[in-house]
PDB file of N, CA and C in Angstrom:
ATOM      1  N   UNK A   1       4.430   9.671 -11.516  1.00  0.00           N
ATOM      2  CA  UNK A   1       5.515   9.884 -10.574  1.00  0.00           C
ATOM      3  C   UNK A   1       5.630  11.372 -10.274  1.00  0.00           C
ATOM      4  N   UNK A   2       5.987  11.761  -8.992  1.00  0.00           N
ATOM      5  CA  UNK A   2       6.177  13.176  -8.628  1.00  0.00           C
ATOM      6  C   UNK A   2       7.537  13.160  -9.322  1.00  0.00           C
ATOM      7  N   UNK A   3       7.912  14.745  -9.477  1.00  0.00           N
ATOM      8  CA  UNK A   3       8.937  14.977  -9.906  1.00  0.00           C
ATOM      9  C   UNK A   3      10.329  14.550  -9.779  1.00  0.00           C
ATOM     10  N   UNK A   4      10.883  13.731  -8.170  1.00  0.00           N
ATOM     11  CA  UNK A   4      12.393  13.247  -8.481  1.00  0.00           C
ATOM     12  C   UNK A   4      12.050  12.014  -8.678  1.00  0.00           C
ATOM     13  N   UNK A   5      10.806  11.410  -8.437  1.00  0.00           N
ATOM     14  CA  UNK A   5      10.516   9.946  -8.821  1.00  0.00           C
ATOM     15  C   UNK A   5      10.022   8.929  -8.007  1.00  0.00           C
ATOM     16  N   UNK A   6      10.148  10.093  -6.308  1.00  0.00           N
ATOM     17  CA  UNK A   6      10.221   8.765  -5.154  1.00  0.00           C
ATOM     18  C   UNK A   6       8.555   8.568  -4.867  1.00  0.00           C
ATOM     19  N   UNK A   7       7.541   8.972  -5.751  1.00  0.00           N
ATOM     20  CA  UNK A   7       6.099   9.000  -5.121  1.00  0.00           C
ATOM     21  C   UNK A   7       5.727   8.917  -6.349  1.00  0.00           C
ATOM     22  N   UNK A   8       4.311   7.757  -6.374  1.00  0.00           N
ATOM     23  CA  UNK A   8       3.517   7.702  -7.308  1.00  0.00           C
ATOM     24  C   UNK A   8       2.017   7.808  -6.946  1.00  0.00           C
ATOM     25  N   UNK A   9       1.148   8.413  -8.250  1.00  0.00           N
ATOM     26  CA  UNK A   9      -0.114   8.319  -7.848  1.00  0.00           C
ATOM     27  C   UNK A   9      -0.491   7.638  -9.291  1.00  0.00           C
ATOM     28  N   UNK A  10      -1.484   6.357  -9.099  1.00  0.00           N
ATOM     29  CA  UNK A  10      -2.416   5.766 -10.100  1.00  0.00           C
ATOM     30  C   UNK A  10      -3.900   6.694  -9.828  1.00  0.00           C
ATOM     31  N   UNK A  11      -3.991   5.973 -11.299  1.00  0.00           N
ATOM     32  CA  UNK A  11      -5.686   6.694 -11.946  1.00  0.00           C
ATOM     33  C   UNK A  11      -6.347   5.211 -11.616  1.00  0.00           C
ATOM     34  N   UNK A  12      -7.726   4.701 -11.612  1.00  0.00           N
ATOM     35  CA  UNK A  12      -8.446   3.587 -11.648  1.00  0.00           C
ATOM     36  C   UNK A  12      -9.169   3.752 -12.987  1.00  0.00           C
ATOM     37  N   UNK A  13      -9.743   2.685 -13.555  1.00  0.00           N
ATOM     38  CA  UNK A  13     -10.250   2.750 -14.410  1.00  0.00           C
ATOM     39  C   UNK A  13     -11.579   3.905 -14.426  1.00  0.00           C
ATOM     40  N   UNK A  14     -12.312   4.244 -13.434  1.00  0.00           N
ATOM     41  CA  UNK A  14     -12.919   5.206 -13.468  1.00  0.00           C
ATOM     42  C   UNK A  14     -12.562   6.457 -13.274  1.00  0.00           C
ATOM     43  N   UNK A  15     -11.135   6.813 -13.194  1.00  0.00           N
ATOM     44  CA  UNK A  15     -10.791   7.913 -13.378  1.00  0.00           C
ATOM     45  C   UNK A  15     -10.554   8.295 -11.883  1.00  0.00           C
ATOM     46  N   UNK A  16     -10.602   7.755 -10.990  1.00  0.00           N
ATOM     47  CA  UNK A  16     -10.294   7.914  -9.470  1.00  0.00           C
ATOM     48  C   UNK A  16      -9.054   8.044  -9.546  1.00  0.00           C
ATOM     49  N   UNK A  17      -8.308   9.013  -8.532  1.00  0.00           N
ATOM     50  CA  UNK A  17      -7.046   8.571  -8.063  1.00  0.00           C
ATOM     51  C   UNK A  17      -7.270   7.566  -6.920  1.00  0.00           C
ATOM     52  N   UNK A  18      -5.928   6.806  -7.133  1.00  0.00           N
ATOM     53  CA  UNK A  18      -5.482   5.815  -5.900  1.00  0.00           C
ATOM     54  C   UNK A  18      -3.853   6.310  -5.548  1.00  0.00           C
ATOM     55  N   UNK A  19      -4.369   6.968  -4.188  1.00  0.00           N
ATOM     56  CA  UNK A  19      -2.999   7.006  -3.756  1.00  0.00           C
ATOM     57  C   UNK A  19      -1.883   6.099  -3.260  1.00  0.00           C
ATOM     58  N   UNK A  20      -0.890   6.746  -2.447  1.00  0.00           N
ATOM     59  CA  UNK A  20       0.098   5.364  -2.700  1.00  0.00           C
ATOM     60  C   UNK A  20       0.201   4.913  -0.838  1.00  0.00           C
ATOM     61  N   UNK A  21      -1.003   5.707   0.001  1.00  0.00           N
ATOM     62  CA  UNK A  21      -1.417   4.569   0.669  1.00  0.00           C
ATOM     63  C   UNK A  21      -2.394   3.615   0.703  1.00  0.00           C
ATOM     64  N   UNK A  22      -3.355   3.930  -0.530  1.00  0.00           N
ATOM     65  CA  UNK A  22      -4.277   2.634  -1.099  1.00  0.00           C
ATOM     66  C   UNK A  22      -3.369   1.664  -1.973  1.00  0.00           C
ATOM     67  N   UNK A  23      -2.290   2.143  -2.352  1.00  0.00           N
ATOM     68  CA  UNK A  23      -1.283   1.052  -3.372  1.00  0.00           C
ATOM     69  C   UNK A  23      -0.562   0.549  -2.195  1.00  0.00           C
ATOM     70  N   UNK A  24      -0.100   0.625  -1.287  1.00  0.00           N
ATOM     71  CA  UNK A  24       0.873  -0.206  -0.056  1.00  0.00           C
ATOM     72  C   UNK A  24      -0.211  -1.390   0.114  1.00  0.00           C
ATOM     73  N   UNK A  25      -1.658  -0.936   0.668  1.00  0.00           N
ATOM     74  CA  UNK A  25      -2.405  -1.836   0.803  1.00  0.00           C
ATOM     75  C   UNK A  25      -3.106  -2.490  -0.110  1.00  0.00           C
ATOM     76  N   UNK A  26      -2.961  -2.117  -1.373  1.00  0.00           N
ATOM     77  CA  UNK A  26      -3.363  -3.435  -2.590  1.00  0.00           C
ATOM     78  C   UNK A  26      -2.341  -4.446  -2.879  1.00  0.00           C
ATOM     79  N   UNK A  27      -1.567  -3.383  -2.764  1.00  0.00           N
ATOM     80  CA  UNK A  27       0.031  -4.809  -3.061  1.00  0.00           C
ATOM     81  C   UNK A  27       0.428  -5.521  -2.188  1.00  0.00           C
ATOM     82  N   UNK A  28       0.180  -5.290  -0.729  1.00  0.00           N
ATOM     83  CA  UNK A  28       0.387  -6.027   0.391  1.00  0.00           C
ATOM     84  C   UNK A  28      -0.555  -7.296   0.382  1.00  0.00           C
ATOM     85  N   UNK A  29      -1.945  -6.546   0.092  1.00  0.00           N
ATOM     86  CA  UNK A  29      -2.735  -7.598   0.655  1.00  0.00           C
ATOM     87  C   UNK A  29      -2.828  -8.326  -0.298  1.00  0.00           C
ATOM     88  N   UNK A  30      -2.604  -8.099  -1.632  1.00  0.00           N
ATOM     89  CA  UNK A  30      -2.824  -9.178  -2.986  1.00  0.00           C
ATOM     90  C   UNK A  30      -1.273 -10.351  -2.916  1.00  0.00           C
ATOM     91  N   UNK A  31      -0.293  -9.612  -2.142  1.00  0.00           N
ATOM     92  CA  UNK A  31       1.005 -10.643  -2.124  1.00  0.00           C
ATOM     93  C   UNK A  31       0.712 -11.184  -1.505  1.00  0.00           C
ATOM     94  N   UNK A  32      -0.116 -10.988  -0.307  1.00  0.00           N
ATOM     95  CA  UNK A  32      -0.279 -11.968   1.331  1.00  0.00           C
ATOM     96  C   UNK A  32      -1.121 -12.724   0.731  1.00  0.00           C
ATOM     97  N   UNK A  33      -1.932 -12.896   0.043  1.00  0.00           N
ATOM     98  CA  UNK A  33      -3.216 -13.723  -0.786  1.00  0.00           C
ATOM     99  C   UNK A  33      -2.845 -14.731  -1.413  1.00  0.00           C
ATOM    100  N   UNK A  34      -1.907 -14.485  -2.209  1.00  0.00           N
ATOM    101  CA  UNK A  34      -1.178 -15.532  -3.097  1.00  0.00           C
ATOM    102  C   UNK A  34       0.663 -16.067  -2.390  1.00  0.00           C
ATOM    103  N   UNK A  35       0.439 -15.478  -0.853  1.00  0.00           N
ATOM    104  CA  UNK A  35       1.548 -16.467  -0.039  1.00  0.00           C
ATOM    105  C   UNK A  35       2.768 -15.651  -0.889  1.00  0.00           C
ATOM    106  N   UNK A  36       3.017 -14.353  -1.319  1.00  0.00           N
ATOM    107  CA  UNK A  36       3.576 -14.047  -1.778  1.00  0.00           C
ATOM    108  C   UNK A  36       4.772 -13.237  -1.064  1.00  0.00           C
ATOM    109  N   UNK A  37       3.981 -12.619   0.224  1.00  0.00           N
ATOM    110  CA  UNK A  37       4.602 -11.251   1.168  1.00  0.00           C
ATOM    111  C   UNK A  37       5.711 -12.297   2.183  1.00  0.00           C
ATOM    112  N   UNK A  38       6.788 -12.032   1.707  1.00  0.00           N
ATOM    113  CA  UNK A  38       7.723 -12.313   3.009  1.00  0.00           C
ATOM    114  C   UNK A  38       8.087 -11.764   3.986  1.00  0.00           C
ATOM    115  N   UNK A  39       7.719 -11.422   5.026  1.00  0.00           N
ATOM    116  CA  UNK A  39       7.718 -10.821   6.457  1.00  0.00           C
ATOM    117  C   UNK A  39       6.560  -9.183   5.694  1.00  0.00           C
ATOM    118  N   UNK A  40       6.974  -8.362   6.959  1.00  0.00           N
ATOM    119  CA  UNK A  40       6.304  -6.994   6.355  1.00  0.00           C
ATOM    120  C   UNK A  40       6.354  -5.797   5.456  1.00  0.00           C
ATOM    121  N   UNK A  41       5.353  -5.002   5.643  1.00  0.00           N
ATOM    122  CA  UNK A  41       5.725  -4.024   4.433  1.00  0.00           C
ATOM    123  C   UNK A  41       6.435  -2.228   5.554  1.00  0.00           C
ATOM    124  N   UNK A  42       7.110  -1.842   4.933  1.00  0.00           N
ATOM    125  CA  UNK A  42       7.422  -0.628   5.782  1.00  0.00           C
ATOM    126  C   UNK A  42       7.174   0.880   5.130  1.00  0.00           C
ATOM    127  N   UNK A  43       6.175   1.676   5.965  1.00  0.00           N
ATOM    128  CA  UNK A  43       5.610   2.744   5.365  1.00  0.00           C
ATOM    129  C   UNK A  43       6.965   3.758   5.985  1.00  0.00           C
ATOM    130  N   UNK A  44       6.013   5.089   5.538  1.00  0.00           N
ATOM    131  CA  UNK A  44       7.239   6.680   6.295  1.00  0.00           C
ATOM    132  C   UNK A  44       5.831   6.662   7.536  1.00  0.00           C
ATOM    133  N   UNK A  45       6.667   8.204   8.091  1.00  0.00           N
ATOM    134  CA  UNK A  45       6.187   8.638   9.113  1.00  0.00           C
ATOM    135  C   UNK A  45       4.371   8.996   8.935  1.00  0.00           C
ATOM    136  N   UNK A  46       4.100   9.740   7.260  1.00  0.00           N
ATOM    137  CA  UNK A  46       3.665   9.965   6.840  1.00  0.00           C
ATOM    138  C   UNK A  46       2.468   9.123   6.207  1.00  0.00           C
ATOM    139  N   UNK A  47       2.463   7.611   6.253  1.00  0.00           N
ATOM    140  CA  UNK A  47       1.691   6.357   5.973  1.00  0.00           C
ATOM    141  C   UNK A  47       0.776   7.183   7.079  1.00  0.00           C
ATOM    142  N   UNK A  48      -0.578   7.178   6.281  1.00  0.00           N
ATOM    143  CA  UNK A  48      -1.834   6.740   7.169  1.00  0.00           C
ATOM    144  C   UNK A  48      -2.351   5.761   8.360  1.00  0.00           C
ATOM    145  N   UNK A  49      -2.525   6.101   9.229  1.00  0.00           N
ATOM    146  CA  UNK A  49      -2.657   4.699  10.525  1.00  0.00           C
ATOM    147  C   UNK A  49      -3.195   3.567   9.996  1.00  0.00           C
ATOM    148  N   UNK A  50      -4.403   4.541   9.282  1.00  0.00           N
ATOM    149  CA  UNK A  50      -5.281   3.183   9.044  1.00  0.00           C
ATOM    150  C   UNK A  50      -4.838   1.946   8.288  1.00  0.00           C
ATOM    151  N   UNK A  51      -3.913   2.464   7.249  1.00  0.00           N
ATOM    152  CA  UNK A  51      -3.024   1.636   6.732  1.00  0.00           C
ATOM    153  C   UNK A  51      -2.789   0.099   7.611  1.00  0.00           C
ATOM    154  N   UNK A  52      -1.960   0.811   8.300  1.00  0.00           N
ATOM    155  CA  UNK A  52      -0.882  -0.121   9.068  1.00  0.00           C
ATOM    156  C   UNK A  52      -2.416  -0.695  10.076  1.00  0.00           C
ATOM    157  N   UNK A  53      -2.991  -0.519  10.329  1.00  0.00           N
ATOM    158  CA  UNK A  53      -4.384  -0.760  11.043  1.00  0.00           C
ATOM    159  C   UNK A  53      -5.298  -2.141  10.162  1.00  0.00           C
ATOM    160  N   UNK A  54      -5.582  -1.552   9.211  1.00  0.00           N
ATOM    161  CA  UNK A  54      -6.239  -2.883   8.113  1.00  0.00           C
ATOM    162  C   UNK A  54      -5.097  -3.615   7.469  1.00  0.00           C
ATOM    163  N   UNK A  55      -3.594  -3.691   7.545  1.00  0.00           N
ATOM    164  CA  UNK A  55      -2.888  -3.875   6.753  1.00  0.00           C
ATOM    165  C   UNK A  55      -2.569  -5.763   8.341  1.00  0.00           C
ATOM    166  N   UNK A  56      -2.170  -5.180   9.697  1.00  0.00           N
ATOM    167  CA  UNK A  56      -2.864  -5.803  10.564  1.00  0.00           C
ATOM    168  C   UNK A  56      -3.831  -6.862  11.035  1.00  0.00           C
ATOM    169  N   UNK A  57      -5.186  -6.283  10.229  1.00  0.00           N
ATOM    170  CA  UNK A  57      -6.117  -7.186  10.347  1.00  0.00           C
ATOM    171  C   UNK A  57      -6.454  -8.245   9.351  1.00  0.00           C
ATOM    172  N   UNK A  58      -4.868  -7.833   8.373  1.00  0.00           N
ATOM    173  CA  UNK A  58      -5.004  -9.389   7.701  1.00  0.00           C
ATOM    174  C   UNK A  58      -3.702 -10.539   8.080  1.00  0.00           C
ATOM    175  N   UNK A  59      -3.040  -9.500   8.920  1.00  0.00           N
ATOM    176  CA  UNK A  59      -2.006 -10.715   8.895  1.00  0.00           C
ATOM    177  C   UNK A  59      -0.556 -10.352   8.683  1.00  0.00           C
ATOM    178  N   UNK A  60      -0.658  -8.736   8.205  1.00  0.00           N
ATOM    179  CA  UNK A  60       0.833  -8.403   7.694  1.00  0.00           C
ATOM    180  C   UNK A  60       1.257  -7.112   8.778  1.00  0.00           C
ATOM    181  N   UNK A  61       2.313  -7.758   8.815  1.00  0.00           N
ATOM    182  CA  UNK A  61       3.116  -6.657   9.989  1.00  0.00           C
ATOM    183  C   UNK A  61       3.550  -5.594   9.100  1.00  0.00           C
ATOM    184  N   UNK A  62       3.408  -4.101   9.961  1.00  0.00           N
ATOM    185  CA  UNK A  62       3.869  -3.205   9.390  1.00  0.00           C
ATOM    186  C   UNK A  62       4.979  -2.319  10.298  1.00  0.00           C
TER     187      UNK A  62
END
């Protein structure tokens, strides 16, 4: 977590970071998979396009 708490960054098992616009789109698309995501997910100004772009081409409104 960054310092007041509102941002996280994961490690991967190989020691990669995954930032937290690769985490919007793992958790999106793994809820939409298992019928889990109820309506969409909502990024900041600051979300990557591509995000909301592949996030799209499965099905989930952003």
């Amino acid at each position: 977590f960054d310092g007041d708490g509102d941002r996280v960054l994961m490690v991967d098992r190989d020691g990669s970071e995954v930032d937290g616009d690769e985490l919007l789109y793992i958790l999106a698309s793994q809820r939409q998979a298992e019928g889990r995501l109820n309506g969409g997910v909502v990024g900041t100004l600051m979300t990557n396009l591509g995000v909301e772009l592949a996030l799209r081409e499965i099905g989930v409104e952003f």
